[in-house]
PDB file of N, CA and C in Angstrom:
ATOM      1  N   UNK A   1     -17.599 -18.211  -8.975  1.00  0.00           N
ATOM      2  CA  UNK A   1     -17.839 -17.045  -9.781  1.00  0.00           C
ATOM      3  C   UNK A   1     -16.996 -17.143 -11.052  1.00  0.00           C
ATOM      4  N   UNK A   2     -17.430 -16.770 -12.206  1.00  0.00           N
ATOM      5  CA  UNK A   2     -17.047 -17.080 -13.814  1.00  0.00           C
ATOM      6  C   UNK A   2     -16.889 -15.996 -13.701  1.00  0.00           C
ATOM      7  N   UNK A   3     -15.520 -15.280 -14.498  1.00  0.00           N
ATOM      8  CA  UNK A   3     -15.674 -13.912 -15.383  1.00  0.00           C
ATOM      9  C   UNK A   3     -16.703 -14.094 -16.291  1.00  0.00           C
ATOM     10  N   UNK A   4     -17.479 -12.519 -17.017  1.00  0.00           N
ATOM     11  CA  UNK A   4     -18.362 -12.898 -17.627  1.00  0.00           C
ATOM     12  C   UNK A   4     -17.752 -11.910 -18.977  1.00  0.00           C
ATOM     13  N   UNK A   5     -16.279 -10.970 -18.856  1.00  0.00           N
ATOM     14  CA  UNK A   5     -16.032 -10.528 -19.762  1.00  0.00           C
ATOM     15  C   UNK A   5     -15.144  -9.236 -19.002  1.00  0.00           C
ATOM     16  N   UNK A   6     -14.676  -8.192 -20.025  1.00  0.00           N
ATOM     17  CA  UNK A   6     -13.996  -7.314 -19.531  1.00  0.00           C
ATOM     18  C   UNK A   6     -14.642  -6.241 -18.420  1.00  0.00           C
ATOM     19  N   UNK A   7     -13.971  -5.873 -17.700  1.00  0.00           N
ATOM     20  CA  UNK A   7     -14.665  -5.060 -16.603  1.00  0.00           C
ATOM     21  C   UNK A   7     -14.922  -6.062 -15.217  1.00  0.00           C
ATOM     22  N   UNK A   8     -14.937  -7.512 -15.244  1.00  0.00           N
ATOM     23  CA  UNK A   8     -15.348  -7.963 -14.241  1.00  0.00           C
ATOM     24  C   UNK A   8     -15.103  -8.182 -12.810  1.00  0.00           C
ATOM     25  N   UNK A   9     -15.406  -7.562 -11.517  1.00  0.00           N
ATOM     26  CA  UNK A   9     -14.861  -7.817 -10.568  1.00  0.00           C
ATOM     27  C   UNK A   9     -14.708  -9.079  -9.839  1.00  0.00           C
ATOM     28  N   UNK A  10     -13.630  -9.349  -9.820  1.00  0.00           N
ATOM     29  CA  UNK A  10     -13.491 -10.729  -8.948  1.00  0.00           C
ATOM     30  C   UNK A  10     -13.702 -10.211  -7.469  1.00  0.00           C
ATOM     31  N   UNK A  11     -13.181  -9.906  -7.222  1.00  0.00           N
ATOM     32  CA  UNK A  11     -13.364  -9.160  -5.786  1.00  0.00           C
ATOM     33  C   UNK A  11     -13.467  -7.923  -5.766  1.00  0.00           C
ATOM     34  N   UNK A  12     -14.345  -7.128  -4.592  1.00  0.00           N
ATOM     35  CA  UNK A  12     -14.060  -5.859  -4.286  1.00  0.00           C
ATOM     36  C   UNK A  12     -13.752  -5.808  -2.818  1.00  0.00           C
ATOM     37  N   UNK A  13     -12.841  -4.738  -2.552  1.00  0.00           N
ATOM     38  CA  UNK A  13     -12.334  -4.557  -1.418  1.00  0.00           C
ATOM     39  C   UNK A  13     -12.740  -3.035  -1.047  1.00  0.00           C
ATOM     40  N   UNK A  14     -13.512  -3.037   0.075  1.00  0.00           N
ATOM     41  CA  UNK A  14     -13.914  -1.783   0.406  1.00  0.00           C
ATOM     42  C   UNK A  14     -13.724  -1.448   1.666  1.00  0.00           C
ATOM     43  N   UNK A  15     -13.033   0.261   1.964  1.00  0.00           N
ATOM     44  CA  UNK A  15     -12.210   0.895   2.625  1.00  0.00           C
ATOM     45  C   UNK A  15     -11.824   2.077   2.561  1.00  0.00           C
ATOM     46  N   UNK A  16     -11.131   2.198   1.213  1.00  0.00           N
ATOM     47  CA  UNK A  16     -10.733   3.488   1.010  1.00  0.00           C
ATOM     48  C   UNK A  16     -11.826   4.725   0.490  1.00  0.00           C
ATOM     49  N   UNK A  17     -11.914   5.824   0.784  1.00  0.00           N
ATOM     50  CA  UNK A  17     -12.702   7.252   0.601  1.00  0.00           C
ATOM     51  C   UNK A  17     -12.614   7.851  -0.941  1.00  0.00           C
ATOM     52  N   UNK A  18     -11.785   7.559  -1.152  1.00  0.00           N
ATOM     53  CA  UNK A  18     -11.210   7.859  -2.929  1.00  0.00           C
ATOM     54  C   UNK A  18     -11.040   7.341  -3.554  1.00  0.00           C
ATOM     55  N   UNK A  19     -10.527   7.874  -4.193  1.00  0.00           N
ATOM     56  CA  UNK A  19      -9.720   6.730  -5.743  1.00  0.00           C
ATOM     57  C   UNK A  19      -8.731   6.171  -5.244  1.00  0.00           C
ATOM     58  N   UNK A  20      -8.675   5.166  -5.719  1.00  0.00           N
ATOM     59  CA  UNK A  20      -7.518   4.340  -5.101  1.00  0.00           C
ATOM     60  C   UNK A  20      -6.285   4.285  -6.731  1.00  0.00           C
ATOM     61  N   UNK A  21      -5.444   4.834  -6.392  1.00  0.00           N
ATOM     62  CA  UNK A  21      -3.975   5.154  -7.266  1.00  0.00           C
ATOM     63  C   UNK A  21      -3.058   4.050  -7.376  1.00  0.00           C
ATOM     64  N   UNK A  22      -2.843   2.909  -6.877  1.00  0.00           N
ATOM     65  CA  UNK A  22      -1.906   1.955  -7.124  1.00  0.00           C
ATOM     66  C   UNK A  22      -2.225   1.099  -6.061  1.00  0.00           C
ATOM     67  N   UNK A  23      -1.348   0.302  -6.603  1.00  0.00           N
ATOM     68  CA  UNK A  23      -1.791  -1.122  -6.205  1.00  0.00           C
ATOM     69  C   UNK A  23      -0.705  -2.466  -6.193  1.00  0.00           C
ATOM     70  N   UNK A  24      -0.313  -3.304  -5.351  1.00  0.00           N
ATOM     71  CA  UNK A  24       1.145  -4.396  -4.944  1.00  0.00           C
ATOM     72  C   UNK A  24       0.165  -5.200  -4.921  1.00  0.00           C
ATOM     73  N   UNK A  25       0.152  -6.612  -5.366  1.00  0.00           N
ATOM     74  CA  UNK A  25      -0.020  -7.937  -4.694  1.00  0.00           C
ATOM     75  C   UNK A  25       0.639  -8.810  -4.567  1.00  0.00           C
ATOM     76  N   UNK A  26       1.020  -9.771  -3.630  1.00  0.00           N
ATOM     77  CA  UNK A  26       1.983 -10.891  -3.494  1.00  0.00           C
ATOM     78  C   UNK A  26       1.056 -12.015  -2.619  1.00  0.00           C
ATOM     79  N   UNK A  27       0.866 -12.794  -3.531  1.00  0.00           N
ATOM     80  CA  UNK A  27       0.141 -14.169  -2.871  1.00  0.00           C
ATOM     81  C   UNK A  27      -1.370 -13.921  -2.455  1.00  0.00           C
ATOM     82  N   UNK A  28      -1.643 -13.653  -1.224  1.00  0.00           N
ATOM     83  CA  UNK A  28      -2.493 -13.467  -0.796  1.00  0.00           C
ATOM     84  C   UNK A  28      -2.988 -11.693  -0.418  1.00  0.00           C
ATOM     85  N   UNK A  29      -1.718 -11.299  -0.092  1.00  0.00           N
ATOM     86  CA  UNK A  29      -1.539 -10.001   0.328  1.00  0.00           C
ATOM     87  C   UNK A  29      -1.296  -8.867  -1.034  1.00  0.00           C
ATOM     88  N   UNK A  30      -2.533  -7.971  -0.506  1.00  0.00           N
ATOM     89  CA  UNK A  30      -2.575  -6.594  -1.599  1.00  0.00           C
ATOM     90  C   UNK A  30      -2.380  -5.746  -0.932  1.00  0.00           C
ATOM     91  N   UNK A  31      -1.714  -4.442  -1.287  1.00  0.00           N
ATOM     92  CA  UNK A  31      -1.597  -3.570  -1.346  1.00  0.00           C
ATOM     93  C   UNK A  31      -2.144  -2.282  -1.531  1.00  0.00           C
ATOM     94  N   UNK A  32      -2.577  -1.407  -1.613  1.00  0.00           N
ATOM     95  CA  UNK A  32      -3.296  -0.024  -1.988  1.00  0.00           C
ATOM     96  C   UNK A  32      -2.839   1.160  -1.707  1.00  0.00           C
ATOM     97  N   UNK A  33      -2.684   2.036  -2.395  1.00  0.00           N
ATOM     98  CA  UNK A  33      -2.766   3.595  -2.458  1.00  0.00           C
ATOM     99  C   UNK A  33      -3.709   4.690  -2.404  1.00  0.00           C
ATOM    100  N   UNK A  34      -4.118   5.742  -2.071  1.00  0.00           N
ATOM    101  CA  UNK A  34      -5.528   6.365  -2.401  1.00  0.00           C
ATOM    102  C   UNK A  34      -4.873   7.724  -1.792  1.00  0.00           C
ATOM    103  N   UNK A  35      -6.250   8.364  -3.092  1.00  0.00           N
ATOM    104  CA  UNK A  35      -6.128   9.633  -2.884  1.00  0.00           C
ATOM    105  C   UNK A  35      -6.667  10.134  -1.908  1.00  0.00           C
ATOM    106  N   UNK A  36      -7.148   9.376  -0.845  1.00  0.00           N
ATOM    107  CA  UNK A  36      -7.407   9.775   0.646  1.00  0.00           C
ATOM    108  C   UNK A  36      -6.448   9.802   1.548  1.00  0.00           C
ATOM    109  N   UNK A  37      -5.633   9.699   0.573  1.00  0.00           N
ATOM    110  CA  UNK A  37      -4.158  10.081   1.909  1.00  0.00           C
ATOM    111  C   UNK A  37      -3.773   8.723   3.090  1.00  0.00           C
ATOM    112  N   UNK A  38      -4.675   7.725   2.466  1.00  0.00           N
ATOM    113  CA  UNK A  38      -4.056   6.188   3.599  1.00  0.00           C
ATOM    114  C   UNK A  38      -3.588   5.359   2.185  1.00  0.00           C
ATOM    115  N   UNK A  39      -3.131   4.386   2.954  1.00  0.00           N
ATOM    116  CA  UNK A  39      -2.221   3.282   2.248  1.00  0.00           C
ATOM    117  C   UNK A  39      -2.970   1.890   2.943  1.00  0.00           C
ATOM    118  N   UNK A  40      -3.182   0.992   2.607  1.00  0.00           N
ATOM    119  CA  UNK A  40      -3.881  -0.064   3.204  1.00  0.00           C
ATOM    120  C   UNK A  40      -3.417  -1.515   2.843  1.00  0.00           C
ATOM    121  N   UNK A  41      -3.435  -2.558   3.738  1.00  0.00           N
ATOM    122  CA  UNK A  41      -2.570  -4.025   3.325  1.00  0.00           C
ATOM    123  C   UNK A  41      -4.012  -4.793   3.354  1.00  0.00           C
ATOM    124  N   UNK A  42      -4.153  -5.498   2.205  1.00  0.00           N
ATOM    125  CA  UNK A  42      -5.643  -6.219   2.430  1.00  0.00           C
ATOM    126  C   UNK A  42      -5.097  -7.705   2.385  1.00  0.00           C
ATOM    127  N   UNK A  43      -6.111  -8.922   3.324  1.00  0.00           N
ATOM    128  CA  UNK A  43      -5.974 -10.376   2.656  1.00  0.00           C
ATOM    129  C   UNK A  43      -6.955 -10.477   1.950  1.00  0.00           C
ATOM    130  N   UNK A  44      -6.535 -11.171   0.955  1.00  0.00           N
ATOM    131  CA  UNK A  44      -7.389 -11.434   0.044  1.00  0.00           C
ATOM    132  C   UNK A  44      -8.263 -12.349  -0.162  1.00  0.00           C
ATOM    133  N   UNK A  45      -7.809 -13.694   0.422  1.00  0.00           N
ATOM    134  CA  UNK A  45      -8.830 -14.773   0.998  1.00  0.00           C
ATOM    135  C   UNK A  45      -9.879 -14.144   1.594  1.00  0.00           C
ATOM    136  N   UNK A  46     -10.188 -12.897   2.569  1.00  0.00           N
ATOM    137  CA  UNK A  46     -11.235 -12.730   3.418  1.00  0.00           C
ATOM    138  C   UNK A  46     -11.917 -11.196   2.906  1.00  0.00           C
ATOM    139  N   UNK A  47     -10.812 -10.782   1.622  1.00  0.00           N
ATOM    140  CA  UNK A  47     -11.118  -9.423   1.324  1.00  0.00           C
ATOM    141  C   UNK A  47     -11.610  -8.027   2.343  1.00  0.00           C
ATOM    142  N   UNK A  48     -10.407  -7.949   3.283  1.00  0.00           N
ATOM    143  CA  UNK A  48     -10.725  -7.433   4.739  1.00  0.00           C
ATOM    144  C   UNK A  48      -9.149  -6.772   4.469  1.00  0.00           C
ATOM    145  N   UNK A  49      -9.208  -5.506   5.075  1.00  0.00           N
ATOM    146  CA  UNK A  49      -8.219  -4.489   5.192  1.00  0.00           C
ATOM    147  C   UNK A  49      -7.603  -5.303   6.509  1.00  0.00           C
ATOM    148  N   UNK A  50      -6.324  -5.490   6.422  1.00  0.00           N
ATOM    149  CA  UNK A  50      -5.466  -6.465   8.060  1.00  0.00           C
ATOM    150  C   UNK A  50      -4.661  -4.456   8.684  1.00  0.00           C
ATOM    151  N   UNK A  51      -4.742  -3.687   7.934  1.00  0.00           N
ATOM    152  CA  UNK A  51      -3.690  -2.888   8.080  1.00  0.00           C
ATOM    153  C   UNK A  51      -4.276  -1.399   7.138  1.00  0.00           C
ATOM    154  N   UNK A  52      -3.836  -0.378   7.602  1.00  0.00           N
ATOM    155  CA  UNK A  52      -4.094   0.710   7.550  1.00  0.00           C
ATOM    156  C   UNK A  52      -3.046   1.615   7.745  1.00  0.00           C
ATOM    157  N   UNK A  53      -2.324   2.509   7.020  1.00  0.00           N
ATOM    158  CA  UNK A  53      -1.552   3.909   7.402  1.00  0.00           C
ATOM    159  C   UNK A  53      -2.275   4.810   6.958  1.00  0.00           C
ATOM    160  N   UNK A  54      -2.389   5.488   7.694  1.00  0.00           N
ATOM    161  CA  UNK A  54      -3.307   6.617   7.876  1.00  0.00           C
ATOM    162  C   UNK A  54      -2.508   7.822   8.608  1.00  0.00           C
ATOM    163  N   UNK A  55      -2.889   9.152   8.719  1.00  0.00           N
ATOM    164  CA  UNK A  55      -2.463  10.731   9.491  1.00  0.00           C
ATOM    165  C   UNK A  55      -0.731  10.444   9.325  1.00  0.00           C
ATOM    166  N   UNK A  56       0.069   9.674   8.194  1.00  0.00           N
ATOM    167  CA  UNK A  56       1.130   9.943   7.599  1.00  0.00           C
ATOM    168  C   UNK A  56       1.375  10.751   6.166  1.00  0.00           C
ATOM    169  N   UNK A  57       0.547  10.634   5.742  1.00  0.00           N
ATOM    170  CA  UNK A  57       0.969  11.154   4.132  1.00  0.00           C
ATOM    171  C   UNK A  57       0.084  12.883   4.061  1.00  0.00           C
ATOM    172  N   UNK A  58       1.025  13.596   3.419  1.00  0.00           N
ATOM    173  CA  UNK A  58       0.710  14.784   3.010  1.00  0.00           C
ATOM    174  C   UNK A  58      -0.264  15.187   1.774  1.00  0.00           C
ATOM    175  N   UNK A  59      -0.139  13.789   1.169  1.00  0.00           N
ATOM    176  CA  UNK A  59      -0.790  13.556  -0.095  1.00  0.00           C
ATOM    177  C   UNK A  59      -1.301  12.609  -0.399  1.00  0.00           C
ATOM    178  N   UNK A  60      -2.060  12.223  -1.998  1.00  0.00           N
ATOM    179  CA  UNK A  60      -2.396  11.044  -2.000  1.00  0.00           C
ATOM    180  C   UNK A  60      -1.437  10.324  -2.311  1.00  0.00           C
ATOM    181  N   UNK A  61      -1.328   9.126  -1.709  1.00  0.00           N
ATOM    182  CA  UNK A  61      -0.313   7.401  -1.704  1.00  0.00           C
ATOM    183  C   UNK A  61      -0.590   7.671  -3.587  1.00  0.00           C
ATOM    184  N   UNK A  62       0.762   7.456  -4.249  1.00  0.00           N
ATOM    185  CA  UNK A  62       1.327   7.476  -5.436  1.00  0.00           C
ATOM    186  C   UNK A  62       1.794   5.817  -5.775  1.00  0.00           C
ATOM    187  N   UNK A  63       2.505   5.770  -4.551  1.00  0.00           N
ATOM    188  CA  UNK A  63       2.921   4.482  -4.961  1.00  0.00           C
ATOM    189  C   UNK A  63       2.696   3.040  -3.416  1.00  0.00           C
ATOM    190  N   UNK A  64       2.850   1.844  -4.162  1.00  0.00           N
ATOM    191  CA  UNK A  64       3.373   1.227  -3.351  1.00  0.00           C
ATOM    192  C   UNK A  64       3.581  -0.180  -3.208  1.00  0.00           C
ATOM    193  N   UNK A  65       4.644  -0.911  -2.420  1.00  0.00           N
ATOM    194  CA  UNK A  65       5.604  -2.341  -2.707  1.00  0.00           C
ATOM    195  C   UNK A  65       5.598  -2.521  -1.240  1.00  0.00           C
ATOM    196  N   UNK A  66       5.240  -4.320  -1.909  1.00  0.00           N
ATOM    197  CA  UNK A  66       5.435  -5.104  -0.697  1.00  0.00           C
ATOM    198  C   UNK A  66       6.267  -5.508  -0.896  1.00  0.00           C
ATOM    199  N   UNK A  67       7.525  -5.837  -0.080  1.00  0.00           N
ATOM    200  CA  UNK A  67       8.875  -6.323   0.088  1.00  0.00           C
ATOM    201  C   UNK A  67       9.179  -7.765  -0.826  1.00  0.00           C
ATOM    202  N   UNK A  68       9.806  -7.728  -1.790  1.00  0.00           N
ATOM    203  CA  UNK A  68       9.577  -9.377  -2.063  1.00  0.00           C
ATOM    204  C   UNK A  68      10.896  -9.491  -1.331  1.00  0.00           C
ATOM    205  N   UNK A  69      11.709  -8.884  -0.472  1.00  0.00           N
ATOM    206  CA  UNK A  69      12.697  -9.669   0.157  1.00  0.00           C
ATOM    207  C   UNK A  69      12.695 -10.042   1.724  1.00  0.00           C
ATOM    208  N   UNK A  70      11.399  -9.368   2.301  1.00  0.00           N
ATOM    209  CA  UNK A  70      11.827  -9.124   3.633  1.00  0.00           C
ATOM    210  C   UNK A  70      10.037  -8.789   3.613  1.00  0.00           C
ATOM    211  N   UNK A  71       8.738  -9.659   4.294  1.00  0.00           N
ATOM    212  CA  UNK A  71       7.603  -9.416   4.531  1.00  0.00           C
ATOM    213  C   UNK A  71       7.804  -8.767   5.446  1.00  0.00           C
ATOM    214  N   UNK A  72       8.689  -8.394   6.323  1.00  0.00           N
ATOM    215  CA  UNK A  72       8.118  -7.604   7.784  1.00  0.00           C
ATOM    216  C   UNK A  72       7.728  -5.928   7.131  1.00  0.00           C
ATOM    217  N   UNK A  73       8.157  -5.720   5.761  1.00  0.00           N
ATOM    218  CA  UNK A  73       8.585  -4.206   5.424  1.00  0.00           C
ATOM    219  C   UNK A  73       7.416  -3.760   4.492  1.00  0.00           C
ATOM    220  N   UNK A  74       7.152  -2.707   4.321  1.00  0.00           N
ATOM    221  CA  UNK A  74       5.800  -1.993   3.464  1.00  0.00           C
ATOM    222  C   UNK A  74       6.560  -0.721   2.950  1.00  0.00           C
ATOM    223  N   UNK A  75       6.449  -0.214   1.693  1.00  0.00           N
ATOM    224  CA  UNK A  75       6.799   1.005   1.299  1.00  0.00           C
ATOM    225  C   UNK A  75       5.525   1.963   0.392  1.00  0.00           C
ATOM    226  N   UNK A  76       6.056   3.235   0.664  1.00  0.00           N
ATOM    227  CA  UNK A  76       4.627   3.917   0.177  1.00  0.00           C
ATOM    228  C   UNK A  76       5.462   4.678  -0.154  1.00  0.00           C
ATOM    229  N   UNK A  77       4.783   5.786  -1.408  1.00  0.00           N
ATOM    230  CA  UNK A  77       5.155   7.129  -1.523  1.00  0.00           C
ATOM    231  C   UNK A  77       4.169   8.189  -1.917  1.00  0.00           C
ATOM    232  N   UNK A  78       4.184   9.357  -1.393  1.00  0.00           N
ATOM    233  CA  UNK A  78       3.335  10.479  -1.662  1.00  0.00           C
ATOM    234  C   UNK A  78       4.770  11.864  -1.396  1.00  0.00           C
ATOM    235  N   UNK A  79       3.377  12.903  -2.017  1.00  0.00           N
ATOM    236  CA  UNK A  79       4.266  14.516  -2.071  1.00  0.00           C
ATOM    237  C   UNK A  79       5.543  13.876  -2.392  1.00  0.00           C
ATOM    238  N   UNK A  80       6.378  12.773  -3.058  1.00  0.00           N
ATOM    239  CA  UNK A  80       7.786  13.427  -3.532  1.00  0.00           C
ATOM    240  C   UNK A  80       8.917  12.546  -2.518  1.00  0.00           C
ATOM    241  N   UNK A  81       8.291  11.770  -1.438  1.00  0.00           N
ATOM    242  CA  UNK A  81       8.800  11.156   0.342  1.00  0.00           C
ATOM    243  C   UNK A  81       8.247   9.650  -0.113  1.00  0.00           C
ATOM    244  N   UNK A  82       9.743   8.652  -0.034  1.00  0.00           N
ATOM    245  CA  UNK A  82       9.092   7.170   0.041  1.00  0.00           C
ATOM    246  C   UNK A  82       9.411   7.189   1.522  1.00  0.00           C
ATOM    247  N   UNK A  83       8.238   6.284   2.091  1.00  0.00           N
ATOM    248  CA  UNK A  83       8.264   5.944   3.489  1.00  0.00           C
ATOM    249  C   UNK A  83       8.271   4.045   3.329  1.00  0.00           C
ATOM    250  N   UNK A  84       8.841   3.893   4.858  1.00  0.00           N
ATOM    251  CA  UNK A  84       9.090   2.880   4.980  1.00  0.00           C
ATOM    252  C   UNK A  84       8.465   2.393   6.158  1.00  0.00           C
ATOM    253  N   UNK A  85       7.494   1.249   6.681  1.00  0.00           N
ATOM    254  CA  UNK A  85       7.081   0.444   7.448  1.00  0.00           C
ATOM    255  C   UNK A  85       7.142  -0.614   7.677  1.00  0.00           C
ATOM    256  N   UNK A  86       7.254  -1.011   9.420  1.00  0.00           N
ATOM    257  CA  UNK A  86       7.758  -2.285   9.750  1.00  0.00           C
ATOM    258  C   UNK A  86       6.321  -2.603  10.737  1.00  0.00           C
ATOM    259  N   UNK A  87       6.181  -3.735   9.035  1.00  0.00           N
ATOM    260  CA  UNK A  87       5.006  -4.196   9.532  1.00  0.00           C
ATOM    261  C   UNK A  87       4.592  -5.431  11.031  1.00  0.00           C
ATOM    262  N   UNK A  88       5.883  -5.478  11.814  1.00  0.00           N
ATOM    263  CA  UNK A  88       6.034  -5.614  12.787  1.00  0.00           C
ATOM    264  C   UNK A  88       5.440  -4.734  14.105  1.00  0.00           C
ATOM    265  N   UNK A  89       5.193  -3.916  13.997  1.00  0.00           N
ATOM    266  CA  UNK A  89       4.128  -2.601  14.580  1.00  0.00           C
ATOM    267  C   UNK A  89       3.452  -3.355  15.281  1.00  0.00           C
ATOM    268  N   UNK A  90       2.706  -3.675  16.411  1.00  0.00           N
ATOM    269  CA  UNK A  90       1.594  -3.567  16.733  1.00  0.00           C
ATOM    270  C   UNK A  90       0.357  -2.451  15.974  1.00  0.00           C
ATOM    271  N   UNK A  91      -1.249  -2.756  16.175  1.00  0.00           N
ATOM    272  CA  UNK A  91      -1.524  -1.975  15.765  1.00  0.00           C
ATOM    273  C   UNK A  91      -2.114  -2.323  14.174  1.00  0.00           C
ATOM    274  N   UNK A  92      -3.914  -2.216  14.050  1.00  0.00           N
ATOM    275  CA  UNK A  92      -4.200  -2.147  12.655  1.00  0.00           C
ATOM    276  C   UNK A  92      -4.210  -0.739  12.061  1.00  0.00           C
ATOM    277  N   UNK A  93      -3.665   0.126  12.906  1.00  0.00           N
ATOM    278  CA  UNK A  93      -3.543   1.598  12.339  1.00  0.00           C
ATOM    279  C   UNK A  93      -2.555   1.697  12.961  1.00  0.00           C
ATOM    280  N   UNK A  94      -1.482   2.260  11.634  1.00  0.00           N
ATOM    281  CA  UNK A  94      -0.020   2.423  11.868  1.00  0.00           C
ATOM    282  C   UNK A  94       0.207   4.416  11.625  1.00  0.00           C
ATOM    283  N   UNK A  95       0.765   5.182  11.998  1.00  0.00           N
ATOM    284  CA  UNK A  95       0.495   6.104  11.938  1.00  0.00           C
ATOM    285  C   UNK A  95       2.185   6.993  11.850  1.00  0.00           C
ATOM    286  N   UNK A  96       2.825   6.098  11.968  1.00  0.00           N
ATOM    287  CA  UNK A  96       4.599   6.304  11.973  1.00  0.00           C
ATOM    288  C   UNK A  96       5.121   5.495  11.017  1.00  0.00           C
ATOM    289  N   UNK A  97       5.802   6.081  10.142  1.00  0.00           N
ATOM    290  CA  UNK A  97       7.158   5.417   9.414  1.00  0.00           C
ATOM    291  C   UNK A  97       7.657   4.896   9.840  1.00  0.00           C
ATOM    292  N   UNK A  98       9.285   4.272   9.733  1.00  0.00           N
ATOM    293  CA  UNK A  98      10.127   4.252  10.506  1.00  0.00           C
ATOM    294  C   UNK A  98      11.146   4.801   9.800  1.00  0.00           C
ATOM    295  N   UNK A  99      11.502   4.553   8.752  1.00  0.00           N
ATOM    296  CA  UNK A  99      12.284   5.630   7.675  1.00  0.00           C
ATOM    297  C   UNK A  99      11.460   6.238   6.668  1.00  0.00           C
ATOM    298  N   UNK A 100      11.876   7.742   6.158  1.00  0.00           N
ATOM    299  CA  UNK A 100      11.588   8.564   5.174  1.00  0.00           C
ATOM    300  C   UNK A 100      12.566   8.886   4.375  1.00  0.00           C
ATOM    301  N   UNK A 101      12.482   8.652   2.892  1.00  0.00           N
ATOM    302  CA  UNK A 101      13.206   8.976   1.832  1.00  0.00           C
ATOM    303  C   UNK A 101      12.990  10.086   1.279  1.00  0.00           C
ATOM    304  N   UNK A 102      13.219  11.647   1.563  1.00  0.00           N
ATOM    305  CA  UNK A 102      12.784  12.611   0.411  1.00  0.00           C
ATOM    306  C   UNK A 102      13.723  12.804  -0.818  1.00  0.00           C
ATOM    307  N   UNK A 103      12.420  12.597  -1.970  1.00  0.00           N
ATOM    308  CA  UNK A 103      13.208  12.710  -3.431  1.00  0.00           C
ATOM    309  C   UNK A 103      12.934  13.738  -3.705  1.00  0.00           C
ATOM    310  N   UNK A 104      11.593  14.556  -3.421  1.00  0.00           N
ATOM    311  CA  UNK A 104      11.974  15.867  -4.081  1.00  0.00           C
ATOM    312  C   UNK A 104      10.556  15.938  -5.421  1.00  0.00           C
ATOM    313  N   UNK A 105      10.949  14.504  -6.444  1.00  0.00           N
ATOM    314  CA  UNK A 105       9.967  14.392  -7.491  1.00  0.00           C
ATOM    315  C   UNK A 105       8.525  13.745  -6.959  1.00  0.00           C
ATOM    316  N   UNK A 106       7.757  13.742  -8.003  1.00  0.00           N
ATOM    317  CA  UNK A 106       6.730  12.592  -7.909  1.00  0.00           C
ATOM    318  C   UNK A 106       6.955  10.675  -7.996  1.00  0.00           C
ATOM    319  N   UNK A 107       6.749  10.395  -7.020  1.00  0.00           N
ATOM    320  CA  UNK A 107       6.944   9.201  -6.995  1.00  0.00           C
ATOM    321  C   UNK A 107       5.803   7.793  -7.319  1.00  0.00           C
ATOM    322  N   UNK A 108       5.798   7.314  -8.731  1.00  0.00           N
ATOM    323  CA  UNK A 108       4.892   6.617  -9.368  1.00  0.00           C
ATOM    324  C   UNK A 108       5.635   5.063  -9.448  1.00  0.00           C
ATOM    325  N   UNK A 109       6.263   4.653  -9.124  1.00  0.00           N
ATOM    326  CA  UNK A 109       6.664   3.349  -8.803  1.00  0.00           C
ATOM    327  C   UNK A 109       7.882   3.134  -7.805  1.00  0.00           C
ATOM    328  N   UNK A 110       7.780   2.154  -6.748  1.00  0.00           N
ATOM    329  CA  UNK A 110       8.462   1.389  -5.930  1.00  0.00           C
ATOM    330  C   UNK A 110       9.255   0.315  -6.194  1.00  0.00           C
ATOM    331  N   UNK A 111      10.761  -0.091  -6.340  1.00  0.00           N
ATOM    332  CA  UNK A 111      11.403  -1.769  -6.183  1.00  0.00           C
ATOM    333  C   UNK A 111      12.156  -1.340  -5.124  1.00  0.00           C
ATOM    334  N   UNK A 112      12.736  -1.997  -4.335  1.00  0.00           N
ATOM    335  CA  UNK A 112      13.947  -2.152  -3.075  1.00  0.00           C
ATOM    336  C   UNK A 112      14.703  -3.260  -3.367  1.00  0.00           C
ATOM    337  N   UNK A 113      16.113  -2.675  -3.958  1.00  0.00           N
ATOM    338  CA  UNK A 113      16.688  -3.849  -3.907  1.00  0.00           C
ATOM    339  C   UNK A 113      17.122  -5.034  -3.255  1.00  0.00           C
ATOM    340  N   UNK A 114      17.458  -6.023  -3.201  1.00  0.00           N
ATOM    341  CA  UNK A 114      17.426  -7.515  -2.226  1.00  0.00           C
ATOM    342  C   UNK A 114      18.497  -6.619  -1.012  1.00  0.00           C
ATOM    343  N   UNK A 115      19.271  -6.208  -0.897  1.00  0.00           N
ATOM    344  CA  UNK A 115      20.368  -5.939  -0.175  1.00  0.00           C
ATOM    345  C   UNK A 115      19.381  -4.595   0.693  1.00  0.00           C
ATOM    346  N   UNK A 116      17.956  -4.291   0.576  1.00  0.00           N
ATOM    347  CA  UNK A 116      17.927  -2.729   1.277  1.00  0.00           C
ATOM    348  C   UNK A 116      17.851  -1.632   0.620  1.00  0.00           C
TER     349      UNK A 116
END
């Protein structure tokens, strides 16, 4: 497949109910946000959702980072709360955090520093 100019999809990945609000990629592995209130880990070789958080967020997913220090970890944020997942879970629907950060503001970008 050639781009044929601006607008062109190389891939589409389909899943989410809404708009999808942000977006991580690292290598193979993407990331997603949506205003459907899930967060989703896609491969991209097979363009297939591996992972799903879902019946966690109060709002729509604002933000979200894949670990460049530590793959086991996923971070999201909605309503104002970065959450944290260990993508160690069993389970293509994850439905628990394991830590919650409340800031209080709107949260429109994710880094974690190397140390945590």
């Amino acid at each position: 497949m050639e781009p044929t100019g601006p607008g062109f999809a190389f891939r589409v990945l389909h899943g989410h109910r809404g708009e999808v609000q942000c977006l991580d990629v690292r290598g193979d592995v993407a990331a997603s946000g949506c205003s459907d209130r899930t967060a989703r880990l896609w491969d991209l070789r097979t363009c297939r959702a591996t992972r799903c958080m879902s019946d966690v967020f109060k709002d729509a997913v604002t933000a979200v980072h894949l670990s460049r220090h530590d793959e086991n970890f996923f971070y999201t944020a909605d309503d104002g709360c970065v959450k944290e997942f260990d993508l160690r879970m069993d389970g293509l629907i994850l439905r628990q955090s394991v830590r919650s950060f409340p800031l209080g503001d709107e949260v429109n970008s994710i880094d974690v520093h190397p140390a945590g």
